[in-house]
PDB file of N, CA and C in Angstrom:
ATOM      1  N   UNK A   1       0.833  -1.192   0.000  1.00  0.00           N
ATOM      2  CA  UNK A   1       0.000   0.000   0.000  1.00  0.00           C
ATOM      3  C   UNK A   1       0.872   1.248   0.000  1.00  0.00           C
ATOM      4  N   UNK A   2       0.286   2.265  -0.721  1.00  0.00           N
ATOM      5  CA  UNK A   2       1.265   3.475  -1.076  1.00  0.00           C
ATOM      6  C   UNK A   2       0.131   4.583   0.066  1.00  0.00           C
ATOM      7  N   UNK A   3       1.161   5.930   0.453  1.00  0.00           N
ATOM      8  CA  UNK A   3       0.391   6.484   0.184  1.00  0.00           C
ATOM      9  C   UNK A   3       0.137   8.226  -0.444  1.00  0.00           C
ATOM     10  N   UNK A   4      -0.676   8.754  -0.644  1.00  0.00           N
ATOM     11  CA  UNK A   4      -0.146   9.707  -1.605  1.00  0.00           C
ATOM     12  C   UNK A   4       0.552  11.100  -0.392  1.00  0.00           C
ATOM     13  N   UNK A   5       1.476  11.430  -1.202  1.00  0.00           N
ATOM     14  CA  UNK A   5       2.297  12.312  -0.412  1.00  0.00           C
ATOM     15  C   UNK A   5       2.445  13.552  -1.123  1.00  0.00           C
ATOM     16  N   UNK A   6       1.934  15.044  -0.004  1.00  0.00           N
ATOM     17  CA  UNK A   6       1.941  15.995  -0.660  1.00  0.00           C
ATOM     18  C   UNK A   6       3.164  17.088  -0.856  1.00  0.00           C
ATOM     19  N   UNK A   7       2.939  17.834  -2.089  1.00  0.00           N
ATOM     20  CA  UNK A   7       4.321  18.349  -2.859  1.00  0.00           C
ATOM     21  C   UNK A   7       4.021  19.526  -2.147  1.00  0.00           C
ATOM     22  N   UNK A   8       4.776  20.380  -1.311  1.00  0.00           N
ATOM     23  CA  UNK A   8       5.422  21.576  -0.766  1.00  0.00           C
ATOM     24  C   UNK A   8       5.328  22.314  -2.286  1.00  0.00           C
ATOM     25  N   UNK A   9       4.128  23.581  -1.708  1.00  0.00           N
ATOM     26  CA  UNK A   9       3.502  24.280  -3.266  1.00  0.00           C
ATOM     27  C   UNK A   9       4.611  25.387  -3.055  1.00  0.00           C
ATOM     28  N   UNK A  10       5.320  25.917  -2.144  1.00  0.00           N
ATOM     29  CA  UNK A  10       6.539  27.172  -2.421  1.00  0.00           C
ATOM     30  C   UNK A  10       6.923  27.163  -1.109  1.00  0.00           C
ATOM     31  N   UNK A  11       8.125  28.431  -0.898  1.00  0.00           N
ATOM     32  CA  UNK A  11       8.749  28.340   0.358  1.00  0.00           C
ATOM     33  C   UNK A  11       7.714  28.871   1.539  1.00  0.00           C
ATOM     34  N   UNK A  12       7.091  29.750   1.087  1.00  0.00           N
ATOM     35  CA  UNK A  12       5.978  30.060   3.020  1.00  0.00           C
ATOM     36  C   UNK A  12       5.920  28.460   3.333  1.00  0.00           C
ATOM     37  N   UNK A  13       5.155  27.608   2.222  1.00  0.00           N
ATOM     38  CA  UNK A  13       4.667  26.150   2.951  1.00  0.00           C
ATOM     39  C   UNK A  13       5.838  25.816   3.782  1.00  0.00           C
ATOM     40  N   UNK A  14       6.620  25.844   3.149  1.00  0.00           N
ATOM     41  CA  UNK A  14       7.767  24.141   3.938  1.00  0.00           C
ATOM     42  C   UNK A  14       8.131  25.490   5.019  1.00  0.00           C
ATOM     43  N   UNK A  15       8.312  26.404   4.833  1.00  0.00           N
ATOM     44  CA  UNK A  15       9.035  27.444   6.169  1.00  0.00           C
ATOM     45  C   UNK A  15       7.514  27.195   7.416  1.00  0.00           C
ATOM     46  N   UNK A  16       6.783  27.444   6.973  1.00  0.00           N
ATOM     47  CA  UNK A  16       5.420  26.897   7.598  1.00  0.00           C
ATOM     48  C   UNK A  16       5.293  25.445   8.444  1.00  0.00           C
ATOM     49  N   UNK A  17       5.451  24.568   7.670  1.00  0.00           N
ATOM     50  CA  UNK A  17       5.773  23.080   7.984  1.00  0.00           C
ATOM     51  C   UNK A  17       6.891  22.488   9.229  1.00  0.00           C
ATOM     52  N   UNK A  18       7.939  23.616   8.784  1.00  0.00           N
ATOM     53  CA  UNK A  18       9.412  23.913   9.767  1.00  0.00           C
ATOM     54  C   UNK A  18       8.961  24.426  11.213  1.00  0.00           C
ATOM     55  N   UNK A  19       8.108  24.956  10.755  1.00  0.00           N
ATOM     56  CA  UNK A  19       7.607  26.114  12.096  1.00  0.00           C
ATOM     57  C   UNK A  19       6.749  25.330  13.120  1.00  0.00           C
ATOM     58  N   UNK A  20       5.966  24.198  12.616  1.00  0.00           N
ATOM     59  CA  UNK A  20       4.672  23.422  13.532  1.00  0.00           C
ATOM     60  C   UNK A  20       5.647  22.276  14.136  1.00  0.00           C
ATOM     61  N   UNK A  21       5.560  22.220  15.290  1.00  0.00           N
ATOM     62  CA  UNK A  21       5.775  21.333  15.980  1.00  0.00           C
ATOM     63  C   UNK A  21       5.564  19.742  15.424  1.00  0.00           C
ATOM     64  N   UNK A  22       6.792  18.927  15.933  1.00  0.00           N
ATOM     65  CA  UNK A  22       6.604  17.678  15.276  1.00  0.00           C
ATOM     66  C   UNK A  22       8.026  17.283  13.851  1.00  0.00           C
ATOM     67  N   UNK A  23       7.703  16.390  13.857  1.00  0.00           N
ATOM     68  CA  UNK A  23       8.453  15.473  12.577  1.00  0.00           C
ATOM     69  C   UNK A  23       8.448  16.156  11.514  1.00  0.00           C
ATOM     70  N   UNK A  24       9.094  16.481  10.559  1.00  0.00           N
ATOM     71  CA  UNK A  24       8.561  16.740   8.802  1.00  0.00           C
ATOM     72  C   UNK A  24       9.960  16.185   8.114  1.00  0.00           C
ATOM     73  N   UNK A  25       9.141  14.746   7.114  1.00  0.00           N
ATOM     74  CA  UNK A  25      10.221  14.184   6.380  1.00  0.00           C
ATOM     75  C   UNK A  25      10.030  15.006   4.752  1.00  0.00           C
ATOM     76  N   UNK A  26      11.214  15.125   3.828  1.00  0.00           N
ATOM     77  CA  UNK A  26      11.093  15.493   3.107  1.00  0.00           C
ATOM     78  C   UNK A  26      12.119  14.795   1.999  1.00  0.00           C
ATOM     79  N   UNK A  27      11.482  15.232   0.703  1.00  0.00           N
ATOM     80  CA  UNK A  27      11.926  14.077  -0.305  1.00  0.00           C
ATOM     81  C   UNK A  27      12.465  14.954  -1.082  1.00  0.00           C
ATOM     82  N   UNK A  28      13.539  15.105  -1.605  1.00  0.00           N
ATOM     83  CA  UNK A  28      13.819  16.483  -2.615  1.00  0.00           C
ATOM     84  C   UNK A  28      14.109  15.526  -3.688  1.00  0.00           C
ATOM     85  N   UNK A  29      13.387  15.834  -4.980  1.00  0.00           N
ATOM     86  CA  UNK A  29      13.829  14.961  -6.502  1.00  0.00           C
ATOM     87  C   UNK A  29      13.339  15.948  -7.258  1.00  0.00           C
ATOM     88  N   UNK A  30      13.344  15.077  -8.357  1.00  0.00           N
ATOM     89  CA  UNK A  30      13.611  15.649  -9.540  1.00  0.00           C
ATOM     90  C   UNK A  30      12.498  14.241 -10.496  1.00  0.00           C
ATOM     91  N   UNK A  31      11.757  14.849 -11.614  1.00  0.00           N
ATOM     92  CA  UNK A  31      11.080  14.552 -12.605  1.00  0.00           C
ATOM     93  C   UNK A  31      11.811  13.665 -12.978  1.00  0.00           C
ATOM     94  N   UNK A  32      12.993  14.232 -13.808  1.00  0.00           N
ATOM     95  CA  UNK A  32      14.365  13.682 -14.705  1.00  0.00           C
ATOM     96  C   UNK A  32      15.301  12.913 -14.032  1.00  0.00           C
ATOM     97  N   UNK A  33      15.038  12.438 -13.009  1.00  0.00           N
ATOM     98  CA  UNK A  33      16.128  12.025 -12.044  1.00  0.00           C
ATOM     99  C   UNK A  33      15.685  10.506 -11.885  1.00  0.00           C
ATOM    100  N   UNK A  34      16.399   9.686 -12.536  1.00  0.00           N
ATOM    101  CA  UNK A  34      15.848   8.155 -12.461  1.00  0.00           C
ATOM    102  C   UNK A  34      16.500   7.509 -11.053  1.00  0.00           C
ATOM    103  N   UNK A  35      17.495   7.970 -10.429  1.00  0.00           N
ATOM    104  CA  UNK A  35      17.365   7.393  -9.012  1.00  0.00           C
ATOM    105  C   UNK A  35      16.088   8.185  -8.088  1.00  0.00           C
ATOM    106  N   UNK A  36      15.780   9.005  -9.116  1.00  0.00           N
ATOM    107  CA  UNK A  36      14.157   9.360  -7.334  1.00  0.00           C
ATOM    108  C   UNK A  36      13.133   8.377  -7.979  1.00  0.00           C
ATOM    109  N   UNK A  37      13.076   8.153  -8.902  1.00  0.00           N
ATOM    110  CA  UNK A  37      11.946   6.660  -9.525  1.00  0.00           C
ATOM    111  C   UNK A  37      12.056   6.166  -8.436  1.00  0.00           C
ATOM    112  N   UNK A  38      13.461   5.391  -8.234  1.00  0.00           N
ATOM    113  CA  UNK A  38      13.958   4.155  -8.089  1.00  0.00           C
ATOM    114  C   UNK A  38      13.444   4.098  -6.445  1.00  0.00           C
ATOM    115  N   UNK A  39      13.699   5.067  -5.576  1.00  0.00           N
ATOM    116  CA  UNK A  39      13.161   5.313  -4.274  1.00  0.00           C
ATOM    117  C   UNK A  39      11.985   5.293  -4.127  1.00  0.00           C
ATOM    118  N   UNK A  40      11.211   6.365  -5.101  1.00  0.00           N
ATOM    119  CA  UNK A  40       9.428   6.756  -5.053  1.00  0.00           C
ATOM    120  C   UNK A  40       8.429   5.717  -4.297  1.00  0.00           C
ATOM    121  N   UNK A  41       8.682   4.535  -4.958  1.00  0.00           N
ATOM    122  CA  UNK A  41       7.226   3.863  -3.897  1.00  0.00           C
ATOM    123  C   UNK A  41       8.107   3.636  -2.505  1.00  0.00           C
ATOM    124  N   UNK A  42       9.705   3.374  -2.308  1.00  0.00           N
ATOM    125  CA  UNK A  42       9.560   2.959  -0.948  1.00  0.00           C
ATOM    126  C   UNK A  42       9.549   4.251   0.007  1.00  0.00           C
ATOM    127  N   UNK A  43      10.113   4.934  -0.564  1.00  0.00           N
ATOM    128  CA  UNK A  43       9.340   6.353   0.492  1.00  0.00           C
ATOM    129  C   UNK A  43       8.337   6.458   0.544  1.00  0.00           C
ATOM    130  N   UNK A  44       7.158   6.289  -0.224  1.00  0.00           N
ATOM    131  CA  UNK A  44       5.682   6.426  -0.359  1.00  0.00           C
ATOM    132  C   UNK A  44       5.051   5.196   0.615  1.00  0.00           C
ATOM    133  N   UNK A  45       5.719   4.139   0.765  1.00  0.00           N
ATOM    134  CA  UNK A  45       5.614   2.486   2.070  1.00  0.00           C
ATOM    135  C   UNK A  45       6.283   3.008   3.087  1.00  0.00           C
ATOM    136  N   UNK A  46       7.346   3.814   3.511  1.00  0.00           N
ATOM    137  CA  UNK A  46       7.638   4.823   4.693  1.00  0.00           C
ATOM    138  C   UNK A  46       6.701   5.440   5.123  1.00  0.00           C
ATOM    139  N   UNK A  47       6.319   6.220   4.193  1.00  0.00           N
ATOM    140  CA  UNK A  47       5.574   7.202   4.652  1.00  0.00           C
ATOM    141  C   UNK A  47       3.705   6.584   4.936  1.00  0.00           C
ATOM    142  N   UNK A  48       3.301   5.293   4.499  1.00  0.00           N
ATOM    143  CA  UNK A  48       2.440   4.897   4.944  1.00  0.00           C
ATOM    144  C   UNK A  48       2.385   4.240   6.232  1.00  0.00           C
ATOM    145  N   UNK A  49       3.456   3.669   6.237  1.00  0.00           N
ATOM    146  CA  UNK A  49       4.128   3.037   7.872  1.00  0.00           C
ATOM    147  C   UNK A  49       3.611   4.223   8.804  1.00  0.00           C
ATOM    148  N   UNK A  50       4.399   4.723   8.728  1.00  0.00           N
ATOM    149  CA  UNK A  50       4.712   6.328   9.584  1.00  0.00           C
ATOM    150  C   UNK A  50       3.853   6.741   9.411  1.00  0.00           C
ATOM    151  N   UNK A  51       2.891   6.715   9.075  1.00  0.00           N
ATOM    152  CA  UNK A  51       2.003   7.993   9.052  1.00  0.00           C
ATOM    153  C   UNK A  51       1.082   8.263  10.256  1.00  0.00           C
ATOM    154  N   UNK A  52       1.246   9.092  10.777  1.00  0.00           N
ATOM    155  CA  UNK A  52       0.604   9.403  12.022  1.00  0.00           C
ATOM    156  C   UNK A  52       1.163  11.303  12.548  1.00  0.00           C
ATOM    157  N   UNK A  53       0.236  11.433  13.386  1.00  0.00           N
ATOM    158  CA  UNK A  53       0.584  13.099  13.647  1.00  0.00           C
ATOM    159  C   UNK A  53       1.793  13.687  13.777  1.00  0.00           C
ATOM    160  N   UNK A  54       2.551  12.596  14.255  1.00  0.00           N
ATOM    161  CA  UNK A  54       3.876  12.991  14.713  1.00  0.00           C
ATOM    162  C   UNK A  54       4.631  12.991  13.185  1.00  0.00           C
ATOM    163  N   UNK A  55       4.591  12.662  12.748  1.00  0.00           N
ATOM    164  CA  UNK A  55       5.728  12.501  11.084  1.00  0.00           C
ATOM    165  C   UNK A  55       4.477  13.441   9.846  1.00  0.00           C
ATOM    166  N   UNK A  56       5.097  14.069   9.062  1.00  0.00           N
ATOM    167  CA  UNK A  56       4.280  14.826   8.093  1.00  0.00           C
ATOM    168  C   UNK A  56       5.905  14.683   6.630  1.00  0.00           C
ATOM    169  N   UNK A  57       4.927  14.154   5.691  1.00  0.00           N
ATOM    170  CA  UNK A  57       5.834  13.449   4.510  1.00  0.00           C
ATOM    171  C   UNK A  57       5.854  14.471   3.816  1.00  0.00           C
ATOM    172  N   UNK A  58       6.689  15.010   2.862  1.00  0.00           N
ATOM    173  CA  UNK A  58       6.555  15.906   1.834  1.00  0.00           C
ATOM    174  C   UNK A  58       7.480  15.737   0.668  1.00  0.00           C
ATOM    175  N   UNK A  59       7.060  16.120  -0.783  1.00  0.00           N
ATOM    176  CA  UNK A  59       7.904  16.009  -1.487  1.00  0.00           C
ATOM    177  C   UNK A  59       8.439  17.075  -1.900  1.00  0.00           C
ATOM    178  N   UNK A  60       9.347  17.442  -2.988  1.00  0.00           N
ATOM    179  CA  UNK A  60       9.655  18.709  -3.599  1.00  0.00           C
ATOM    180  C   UNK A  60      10.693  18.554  -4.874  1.00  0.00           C
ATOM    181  N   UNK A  61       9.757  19.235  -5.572  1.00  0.00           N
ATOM    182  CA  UNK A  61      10.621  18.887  -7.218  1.00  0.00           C
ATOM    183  C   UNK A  61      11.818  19.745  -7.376  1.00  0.00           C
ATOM    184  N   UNK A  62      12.954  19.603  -7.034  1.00  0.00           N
ATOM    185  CA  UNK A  62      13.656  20.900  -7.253  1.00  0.00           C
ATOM    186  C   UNK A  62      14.373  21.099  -9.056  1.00  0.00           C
ATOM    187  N   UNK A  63      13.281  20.719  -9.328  1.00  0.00           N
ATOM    188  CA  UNK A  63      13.616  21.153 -11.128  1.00  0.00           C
ATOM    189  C   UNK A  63      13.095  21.931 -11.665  1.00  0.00           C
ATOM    190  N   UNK A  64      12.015  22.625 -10.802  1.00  0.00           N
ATOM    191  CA  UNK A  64      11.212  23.778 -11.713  1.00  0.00           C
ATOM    192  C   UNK A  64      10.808  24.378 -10.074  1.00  0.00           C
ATOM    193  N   UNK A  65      10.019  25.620 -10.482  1.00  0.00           N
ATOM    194  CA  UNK A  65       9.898  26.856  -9.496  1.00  0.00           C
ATOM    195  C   UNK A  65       8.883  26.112  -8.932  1.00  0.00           C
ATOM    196  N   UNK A  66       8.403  26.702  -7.709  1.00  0.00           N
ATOM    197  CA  UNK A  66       8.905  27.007  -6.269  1.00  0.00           C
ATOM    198  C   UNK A  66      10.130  26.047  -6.058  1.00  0.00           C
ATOM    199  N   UNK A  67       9.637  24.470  -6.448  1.00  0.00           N
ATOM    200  CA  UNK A  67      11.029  23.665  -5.314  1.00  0.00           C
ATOM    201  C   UNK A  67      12.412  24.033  -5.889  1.00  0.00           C
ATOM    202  N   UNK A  68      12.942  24.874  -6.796  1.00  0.00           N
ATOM    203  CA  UNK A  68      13.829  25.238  -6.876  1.00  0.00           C
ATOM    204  C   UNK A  68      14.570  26.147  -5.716  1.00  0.00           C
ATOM    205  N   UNK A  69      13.522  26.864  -5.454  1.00  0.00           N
ATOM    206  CA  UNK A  69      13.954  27.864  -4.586  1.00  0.00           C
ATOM    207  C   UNK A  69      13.644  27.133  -2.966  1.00  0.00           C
ATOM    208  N   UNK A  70      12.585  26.527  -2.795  1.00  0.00           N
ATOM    209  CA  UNK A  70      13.051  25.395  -1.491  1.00  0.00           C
ATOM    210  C   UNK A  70      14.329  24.760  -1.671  1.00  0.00           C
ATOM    211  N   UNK A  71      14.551  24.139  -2.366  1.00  0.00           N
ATOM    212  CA  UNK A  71      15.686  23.278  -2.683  1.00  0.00           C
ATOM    213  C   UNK A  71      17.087  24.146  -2.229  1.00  0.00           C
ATOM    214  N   UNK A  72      17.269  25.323  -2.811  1.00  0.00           N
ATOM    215  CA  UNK A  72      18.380  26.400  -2.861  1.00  0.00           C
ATOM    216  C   UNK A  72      17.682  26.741  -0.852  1.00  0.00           C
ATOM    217  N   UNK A  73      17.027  26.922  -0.181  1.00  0.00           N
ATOM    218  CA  UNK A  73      16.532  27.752   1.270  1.00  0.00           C
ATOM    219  C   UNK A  73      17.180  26.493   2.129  1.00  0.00           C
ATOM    220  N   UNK A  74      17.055  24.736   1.788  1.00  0.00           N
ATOM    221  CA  UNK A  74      17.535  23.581   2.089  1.00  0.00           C
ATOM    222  C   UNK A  74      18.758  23.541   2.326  1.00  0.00           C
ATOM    223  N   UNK A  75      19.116  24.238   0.857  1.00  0.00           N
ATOM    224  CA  UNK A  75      21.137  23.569   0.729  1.00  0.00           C
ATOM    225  C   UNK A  75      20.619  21.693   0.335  1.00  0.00           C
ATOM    226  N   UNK A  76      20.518  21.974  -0.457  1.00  0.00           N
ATOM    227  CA  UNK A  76      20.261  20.345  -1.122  1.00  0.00           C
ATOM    228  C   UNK A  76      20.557  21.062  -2.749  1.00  0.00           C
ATOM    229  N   UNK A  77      22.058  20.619  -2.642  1.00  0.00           N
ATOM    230  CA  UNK A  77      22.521  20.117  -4.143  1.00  0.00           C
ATOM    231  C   UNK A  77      22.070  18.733  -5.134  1.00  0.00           C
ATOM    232  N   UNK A  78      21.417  18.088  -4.561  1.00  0.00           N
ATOM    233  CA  UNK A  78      21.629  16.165  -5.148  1.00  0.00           C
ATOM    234  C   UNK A  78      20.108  15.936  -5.179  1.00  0.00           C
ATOM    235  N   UNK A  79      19.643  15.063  -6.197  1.00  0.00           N
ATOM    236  CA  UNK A  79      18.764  14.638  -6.240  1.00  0.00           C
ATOM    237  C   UNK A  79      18.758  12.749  -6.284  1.00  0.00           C
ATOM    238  N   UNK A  80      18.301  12.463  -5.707  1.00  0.00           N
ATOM    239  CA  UNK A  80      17.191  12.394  -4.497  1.00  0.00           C
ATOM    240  C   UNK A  80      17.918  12.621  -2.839  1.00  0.00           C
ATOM    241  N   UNK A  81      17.400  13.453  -2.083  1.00  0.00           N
ATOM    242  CA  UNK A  81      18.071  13.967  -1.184  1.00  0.00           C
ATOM    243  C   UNK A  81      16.928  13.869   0.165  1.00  0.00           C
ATOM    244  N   UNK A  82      16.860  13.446   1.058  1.00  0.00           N
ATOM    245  CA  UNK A  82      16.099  12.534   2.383  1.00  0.00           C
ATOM    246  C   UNK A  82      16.509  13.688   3.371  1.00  0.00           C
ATOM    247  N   UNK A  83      15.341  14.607   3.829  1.00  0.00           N
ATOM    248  CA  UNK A  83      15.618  15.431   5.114  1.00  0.00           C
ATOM    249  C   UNK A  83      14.709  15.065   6.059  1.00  0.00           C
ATOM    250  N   UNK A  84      15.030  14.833   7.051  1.00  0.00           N
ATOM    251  CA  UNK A  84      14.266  15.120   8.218  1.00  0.00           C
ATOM    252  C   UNK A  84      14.761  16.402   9.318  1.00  0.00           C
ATOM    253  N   UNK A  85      13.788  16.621   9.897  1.00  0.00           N
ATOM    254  CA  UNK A  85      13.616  18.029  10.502  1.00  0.00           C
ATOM    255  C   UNK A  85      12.656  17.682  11.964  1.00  0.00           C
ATOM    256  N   UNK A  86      13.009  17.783  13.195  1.00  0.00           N
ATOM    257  CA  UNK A  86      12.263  17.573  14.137  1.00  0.00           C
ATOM    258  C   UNK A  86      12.560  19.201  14.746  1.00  0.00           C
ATOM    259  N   UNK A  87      10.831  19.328  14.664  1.00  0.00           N
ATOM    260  CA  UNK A  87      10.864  20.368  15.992  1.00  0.00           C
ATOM    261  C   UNK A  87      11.431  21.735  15.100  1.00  0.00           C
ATOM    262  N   UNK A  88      11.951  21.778  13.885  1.00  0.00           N
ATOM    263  CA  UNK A  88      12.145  22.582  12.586  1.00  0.00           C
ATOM    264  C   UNK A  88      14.061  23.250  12.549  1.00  0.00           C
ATOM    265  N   UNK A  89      14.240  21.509  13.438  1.00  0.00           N
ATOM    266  CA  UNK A  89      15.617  21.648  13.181  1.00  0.00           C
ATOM    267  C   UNK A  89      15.994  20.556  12.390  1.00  0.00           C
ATOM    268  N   UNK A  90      17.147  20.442  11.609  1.00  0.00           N
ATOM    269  CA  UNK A  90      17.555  19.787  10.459  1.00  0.00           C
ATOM    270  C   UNK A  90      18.516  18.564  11.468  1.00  0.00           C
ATOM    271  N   UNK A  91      17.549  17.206  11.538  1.00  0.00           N
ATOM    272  CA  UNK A  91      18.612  16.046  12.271  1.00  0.00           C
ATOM    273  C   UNK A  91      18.973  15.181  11.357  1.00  0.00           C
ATOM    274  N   UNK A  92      18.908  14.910  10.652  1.00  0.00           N
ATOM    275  CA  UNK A  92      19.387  13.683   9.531  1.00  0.00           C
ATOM    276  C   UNK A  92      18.627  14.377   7.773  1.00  0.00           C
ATOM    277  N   UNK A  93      19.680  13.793   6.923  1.00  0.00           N
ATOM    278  CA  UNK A  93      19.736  14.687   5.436  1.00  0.00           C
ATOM    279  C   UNK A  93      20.888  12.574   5.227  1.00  0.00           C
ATOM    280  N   UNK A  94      20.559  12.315   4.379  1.00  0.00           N
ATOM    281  CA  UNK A  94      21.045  11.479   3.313  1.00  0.00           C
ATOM    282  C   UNK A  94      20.373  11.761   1.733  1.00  0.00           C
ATOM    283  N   UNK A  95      21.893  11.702   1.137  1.00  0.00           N
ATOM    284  CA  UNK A  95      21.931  11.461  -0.610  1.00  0.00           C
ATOM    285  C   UNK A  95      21.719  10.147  -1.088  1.00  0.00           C
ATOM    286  N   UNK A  96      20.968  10.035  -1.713  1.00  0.00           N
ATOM    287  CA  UNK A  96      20.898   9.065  -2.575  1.00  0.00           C
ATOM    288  C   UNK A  96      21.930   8.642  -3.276  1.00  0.00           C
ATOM    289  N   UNK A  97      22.696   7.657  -3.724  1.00  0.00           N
ATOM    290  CA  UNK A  97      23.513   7.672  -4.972  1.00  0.00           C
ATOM    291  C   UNK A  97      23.104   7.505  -6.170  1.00  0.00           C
ATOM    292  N   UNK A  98      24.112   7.840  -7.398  1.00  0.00           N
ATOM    293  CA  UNK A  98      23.857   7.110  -8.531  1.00  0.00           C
ATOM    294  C   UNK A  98      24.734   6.114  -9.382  1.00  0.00           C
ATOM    295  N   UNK A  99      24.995   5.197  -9.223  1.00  0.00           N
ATOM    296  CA  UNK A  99      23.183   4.488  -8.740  1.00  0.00           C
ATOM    297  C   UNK A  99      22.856   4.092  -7.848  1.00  0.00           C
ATOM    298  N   UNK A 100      21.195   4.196  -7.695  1.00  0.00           N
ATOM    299  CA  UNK A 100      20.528   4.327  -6.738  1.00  0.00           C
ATOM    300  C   UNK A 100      20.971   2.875  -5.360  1.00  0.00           C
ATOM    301  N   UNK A 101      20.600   2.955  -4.467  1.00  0.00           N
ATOM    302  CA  UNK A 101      20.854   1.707  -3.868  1.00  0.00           C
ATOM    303  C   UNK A 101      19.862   2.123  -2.659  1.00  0.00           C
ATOM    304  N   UNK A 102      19.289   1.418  -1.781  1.00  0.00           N
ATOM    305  CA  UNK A 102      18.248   1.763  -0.483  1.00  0.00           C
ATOM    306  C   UNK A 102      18.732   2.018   0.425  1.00  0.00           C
ATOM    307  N   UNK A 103      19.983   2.281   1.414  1.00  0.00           N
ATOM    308  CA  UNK A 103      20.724   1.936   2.224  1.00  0.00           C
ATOM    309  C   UNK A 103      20.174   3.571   2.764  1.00  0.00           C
ATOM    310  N   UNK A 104      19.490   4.574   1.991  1.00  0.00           N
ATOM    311  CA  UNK A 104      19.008   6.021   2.516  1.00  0.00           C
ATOM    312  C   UNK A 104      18.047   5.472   2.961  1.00  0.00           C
ATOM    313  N   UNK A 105      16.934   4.637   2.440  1.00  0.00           N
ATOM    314  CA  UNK A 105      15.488   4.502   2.693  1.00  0.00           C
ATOM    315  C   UNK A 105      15.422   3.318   4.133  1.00  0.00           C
ATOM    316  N   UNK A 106      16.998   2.757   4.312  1.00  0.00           N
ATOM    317  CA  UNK A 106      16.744   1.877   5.805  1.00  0.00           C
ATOM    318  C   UNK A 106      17.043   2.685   6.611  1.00  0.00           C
ATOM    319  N   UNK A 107      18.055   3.885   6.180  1.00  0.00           N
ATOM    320  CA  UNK A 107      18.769   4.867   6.973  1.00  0.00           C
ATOM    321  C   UNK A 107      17.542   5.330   8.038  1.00  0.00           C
ATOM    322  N   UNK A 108      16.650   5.548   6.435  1.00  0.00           N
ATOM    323  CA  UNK A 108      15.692   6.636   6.908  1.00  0.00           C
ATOM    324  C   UNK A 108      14.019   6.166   8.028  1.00  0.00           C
ATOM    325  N   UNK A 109      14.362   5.225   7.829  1.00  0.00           N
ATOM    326  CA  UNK A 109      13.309   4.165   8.567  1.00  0.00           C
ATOM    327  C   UNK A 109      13.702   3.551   9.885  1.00  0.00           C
ATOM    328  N   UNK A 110      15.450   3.374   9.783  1.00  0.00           N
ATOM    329  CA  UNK A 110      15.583   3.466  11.008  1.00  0.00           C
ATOM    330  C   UNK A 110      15.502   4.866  12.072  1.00  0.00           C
ATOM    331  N   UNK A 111      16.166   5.626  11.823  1.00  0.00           N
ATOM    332  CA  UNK A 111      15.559   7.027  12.200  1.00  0.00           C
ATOM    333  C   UNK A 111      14.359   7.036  12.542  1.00  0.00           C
ATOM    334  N   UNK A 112      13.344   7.370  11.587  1.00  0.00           N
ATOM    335  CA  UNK A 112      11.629   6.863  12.166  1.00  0.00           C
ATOM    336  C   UNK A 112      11.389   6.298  12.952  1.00  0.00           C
ATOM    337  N   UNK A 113      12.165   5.100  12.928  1.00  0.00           N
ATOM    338  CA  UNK A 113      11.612   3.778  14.196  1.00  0.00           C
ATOM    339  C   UNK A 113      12.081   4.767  15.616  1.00  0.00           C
ATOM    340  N   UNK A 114      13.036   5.350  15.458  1.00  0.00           N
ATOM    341  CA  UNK A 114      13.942   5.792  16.565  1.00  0.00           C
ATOM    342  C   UNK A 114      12.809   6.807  17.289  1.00  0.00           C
ATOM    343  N   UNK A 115      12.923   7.643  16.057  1.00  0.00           N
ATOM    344  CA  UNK A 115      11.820   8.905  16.734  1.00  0.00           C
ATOM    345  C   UNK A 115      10.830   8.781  17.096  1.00  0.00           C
ATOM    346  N   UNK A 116       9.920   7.165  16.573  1.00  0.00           N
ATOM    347  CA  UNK A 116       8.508   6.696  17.334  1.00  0.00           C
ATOM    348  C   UNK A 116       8.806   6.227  18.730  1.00  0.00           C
ATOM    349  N   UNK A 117       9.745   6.321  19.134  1.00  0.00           N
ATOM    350  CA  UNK A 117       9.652   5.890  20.723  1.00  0.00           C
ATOM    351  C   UNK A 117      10.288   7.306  21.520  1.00  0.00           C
ATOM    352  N   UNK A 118      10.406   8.286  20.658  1.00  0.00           N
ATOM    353  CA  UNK A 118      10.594   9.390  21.877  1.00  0.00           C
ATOM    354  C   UNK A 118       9.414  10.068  21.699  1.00  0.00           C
ATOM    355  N   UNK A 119       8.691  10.397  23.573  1.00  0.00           N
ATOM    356  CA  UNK A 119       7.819  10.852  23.419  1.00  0.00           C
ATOM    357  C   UNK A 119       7.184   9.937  24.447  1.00  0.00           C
ATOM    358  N   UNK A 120       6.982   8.368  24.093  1.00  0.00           N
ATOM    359  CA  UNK A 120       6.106   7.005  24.702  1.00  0.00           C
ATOM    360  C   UNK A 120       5.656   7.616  26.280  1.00  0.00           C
ATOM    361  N   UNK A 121       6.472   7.990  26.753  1.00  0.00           N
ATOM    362  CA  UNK A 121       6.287   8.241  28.543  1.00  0.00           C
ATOM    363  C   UNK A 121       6.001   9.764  28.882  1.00  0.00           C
ATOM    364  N   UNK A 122       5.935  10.236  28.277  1.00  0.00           N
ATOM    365  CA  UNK A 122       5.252  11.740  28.410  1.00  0.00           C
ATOM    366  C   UNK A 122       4.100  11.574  29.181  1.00  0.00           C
TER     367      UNK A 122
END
């Protein structure tokens, strides 16, 4: 099961997104970029895992305007490029290679797993 994940429409959003309390994972690719194919559904099975209040998924095309200019506010040179942001600070960022290989998308799931247990005893 996939699920659909929404594209960051310009910078207020994701500076917005940065700002709310909580998780925000983010996907930076590219149209033209055949290693973000190669990732697309298993970030999209991440992000169905995860999905809950605490984690908020986002994508961003940085090949055409707005995510260009997110992309450049990021500092994300590379496409496909894995940010997470807790609390609207920047804790983990992995590159993809080319070629592609998953070793971002366990990276990035372990992380997740990590961050679903802080919090439990509140």
């Amino acid at each position: 099961m996939t699920t659909q994940i929404a594209e960051l429409a310009d910078l207020t959003a994701y500076e917005a997104e940065l700002a709310k309390p909580g998780v925000v994972v983010l996907d930076f690719y590219s149209t033209q970029c055949p290693p973000c194919k190669v990732i697309a559904p298993h970030y999209e099975k991440l992000a169905a895992k995860a999905s809950n209040a605490k984690f908020r998924f986002f994508k961003i095309n940085g090949l055409v305007e707005p995510g260009t200019t997110v992309q450049k506010a990021a500092q994300v040179v590379w496409w496909p490029t894995l940010v997470v942001y807790e609390n609207g600070k920047e804790t983990w960022r992995e590159r993809v290679p080319n070629p592609p290989t998953l070793e971002a998308i366990k990276n990035l799931d372990d992380v997740l797993n990590r961050l679903s247990g802080l919090g439990q005893n509140e």
